[in-house]
Protein backbone atom coordinates (compact mmCIF):
# COMPACT_ATOMS: atom_id res chain seq x y z
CA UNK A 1 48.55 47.14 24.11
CA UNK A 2 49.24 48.59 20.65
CA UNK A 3 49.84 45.51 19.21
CA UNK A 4 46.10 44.01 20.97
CA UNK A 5 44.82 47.43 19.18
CA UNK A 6 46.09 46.76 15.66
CA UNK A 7 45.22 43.16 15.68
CA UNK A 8 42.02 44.54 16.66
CA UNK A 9 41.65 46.97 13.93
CA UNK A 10 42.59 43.82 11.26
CA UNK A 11 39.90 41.82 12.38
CA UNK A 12 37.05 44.28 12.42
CA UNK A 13 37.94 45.26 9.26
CA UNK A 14 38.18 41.56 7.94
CA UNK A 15 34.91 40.98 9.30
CA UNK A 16 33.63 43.86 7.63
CA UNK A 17 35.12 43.38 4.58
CA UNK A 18 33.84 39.58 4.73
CA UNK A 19 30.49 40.68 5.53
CA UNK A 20 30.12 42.68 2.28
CA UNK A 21 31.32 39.66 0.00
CA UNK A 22 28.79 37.75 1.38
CA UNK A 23 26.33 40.09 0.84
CA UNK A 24 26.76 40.51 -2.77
CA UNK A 25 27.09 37.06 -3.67
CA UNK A 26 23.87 36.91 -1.80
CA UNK A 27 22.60 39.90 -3.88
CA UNK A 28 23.31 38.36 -7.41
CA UNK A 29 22.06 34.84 -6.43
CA UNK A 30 18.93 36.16 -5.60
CA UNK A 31 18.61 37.95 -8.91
CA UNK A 32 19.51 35.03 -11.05
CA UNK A 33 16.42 32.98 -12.34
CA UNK A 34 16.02 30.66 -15.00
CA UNK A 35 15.75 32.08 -18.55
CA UNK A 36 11.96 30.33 -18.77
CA UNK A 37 11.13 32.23 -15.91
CA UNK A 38 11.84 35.47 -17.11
CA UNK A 39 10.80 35.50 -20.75
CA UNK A 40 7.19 35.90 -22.57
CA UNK A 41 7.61 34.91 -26.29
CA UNK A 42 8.28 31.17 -27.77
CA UNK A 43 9.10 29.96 -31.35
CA UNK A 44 8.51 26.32 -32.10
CA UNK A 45 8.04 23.89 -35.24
CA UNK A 46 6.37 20.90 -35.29
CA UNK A 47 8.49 18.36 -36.33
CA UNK A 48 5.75 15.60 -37.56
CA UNK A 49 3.99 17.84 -40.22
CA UNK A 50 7.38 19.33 -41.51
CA UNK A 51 8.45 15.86 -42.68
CA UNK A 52 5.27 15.32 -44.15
CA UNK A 53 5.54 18.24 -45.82
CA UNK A 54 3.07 20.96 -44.38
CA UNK A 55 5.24 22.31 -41.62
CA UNK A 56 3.84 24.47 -39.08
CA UNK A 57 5.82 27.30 -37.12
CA UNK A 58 4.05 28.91 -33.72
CA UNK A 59 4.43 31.81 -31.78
CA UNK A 60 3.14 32.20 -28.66
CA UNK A 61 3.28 35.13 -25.67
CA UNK A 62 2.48 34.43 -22.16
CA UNK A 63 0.22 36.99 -20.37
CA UNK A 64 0.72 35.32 -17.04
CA UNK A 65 1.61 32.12 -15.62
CA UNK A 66 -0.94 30.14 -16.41
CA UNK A 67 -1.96 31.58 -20.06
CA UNK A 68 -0.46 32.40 -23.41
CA UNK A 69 -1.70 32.95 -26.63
CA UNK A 70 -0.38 32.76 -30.46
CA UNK A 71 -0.89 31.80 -34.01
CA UNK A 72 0.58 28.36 -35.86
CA UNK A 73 1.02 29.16 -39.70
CA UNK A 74 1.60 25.74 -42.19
CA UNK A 75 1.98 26.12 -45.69
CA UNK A 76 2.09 22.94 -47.97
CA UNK A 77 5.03 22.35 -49.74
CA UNK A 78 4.87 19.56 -52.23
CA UNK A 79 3.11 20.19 -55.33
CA UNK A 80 -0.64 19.48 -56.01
CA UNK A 81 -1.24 15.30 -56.94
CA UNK A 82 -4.22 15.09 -59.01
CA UNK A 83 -6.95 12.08 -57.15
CA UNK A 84 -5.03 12.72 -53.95
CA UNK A 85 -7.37 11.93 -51.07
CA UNK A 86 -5.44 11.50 -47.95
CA UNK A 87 -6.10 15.49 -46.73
CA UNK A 88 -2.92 16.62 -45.68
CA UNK A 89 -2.63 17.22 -49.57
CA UNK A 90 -6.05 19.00 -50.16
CA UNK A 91 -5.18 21.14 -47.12
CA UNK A 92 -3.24 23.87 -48.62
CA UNK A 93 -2.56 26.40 -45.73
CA UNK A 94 -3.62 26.82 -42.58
CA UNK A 95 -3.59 29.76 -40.31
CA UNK A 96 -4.20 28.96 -36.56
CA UNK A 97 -4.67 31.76 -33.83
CA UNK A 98 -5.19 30.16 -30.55
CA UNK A 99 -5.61 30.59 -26.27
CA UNK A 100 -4.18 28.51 -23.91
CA UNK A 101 -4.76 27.73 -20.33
CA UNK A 102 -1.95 26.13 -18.29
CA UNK A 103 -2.13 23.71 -15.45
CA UNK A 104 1.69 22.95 -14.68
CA UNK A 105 3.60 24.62 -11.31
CA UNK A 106 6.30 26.72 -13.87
CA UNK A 107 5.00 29.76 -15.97
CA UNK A 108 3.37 28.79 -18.94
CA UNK A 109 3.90 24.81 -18.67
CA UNK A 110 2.68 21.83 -17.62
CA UNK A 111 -1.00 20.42 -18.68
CA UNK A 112 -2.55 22.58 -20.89
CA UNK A 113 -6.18 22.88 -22.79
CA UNK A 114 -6.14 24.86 -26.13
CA UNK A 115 -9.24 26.60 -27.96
CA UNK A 116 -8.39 27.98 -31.49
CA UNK A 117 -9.57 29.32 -34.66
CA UNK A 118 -8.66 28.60 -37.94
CA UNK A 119 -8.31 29.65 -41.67
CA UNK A 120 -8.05 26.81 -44.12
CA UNK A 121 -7.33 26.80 -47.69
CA UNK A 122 -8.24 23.48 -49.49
CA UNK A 123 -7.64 22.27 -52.92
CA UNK A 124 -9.35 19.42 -54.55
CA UNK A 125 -8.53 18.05 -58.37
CA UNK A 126 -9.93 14.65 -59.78
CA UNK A 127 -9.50 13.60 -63.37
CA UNK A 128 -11.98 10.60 -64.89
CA UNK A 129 -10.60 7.99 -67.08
CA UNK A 130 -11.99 5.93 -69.73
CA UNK A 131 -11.19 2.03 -70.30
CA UNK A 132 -7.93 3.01 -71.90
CA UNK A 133 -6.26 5.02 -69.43
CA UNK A 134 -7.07 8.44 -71.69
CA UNK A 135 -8.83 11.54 -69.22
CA UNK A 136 -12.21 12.36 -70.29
CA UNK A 137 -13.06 14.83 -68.09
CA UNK A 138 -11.54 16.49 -64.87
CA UNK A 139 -12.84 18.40 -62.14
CA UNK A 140 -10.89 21.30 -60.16
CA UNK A 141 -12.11 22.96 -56.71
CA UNK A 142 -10.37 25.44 -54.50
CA UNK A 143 -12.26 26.67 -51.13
CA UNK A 144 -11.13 29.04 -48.15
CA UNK A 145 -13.23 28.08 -45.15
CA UNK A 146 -12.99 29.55 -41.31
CA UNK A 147 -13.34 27.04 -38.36
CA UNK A 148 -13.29 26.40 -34.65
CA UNK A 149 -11.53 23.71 -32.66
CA UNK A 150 -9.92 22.19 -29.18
CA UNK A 151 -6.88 20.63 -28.45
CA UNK A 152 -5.21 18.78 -25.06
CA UNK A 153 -1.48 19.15 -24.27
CA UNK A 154 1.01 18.58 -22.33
CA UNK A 155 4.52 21.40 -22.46
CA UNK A 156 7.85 20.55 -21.15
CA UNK A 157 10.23 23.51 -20.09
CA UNK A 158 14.05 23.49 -19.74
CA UNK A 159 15.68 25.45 -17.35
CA UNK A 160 17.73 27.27 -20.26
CA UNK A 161 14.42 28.35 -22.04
CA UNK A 162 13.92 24.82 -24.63
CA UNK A 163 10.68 23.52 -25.04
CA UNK A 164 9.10 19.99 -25.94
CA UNK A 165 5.48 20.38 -26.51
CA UNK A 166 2.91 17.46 -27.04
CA UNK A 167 -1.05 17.90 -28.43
CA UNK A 168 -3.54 16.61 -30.23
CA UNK A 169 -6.85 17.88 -31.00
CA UNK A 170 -9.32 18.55 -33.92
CA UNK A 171 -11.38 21.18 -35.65
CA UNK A 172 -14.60 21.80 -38.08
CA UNK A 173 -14.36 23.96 -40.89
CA UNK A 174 -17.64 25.48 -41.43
CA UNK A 175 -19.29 26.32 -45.46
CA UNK A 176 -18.83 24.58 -48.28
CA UNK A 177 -15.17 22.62 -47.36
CA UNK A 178 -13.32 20.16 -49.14
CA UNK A 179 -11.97 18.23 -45.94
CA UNK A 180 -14.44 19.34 -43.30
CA UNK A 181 -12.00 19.63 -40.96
CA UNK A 182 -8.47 20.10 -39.53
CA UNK A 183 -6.05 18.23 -37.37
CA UNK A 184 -4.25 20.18 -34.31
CA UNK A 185 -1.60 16.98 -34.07
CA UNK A 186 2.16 18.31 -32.86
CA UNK A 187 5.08 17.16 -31.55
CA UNK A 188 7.08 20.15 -31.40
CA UNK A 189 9.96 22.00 -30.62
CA UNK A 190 11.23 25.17 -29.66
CA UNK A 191 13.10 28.38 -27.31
CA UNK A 192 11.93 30.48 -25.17
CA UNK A 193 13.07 34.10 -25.32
C-alpha cells in the first residue's frame, strides 16, 4: 500500500511538473512574432539612383497596418557638366515627404499607392560657341521649385524585418522650373526596426 502511495505521489507530481513546462513553452511561443510585425520605423536606399549618382535614403513610420508615412532625401553627387541635358544632372536635390496606403495582408506591405510632395533644387548652365570652338557667351540658372506627385508600388517584407521595395511614379514642379518635373523611380532596399 505504501509503495501504491509513493508511486502515486511521483506521478502526480510528474504530471504537474509536466503540465507547467508545457505551459511556458506555450507562453513564450505565443509571445514570439516576427520582427516586421512588431516594429514602426524603416530605412532604405534606392539602389538605381545611387549608382547614377543622386542617391536617395527614406524613412518611413507606420501608423497602422495599412499606412505609413516618411520623407526620401537625394543629393547629387557628381559635379555640375556645363550643356548637360539629361535631368538627373540639372536636378540638384530633392526632398520628398510622402503618405502611403497599403493593400498587402502583413503590416505595412504588399500593393501600395503613394501621394507626395516635393522640394526640388535645379541647376541649369549652357555655354555658346563660335566656329572655332572659343565660348562667347554662357548662361547660368539655379531655381528651387515645390511640387506634387503619385507613385504605384509594390513592398516585399522578410520575416527578420528586410525589405525589397518596387515604384515608379512622377511629379510636376510648379513656377518657373528648369526640368518641370521629377521622377519617383526606386528599386530599393532596406530594415525594418
Amino acid at each position: 500500500m505504501k509503495k501504491i502511495l509513493v508511486l502515486l505521489i511521483l506521478l502526480t507530481g510528474a504530471y504537474a511538473s509536466f503540465s507547467q513546462e508545457v505551459k511556458k513553452e506555450e507562453e513564450i511561443i505565443v509571445q514570439v512574432k516576427p520582427i516586421s510585425e512588431l516594429s514602426n520605423n524603416e530605412i532604405r536606399i534606392n539602389v538605381p539612383s545611387a549608382i547614377a549618382g543622386l542617391p536617395e535614403l527614406t524613412y518611413e513610420r507606420t501608423f497602422a497596418d495599412n499606412m505609413g508615412a516618411g520623407i526620401s532625401i537625394a543629393f547629387q553627387l557628381e559635379k555640375f557638366k556645363d550643356n548637360h541635358t539629361d535631368g538627373l544632372n540639372e536636378l540638384r536635390s530633392l526632398i520628398c515627404p510622402f503618405y502611403r496606403l497599403y493593400f498587402g495582408e502583413k503590416k505595412a506591405s504588399g500593393f501600395y499607392v503613394e501621394g507626395n510632395m516635393a522640394i526640388a533644387g535645379q541647376k541649369e548652365k549652357y555655354n555658346l560657341y563660335d566656329f572655332n570652338g572659343n565660348v562667347t557667351s554662357s548662361y547660368e540658372r539655379s531655381a528651387t521649385n515645390f511640387g506634387f506627385g503619385a507613385a504605384v508600388g509594390i513592398k516585399l517584407l522578410a520575416r527578420n524585418g528586410f525589405i525589397g521595395d518596387f515604384y515608379a511614379g512622377w511629379g510636376r514642379l510648379f513656377g518657373d522650373n528648369i526640368i518641370g518635373g521629377y521622377p519617383r523611380l526606386g528599386i530599393c532596399i532596406g530594415k525594418r526596426f
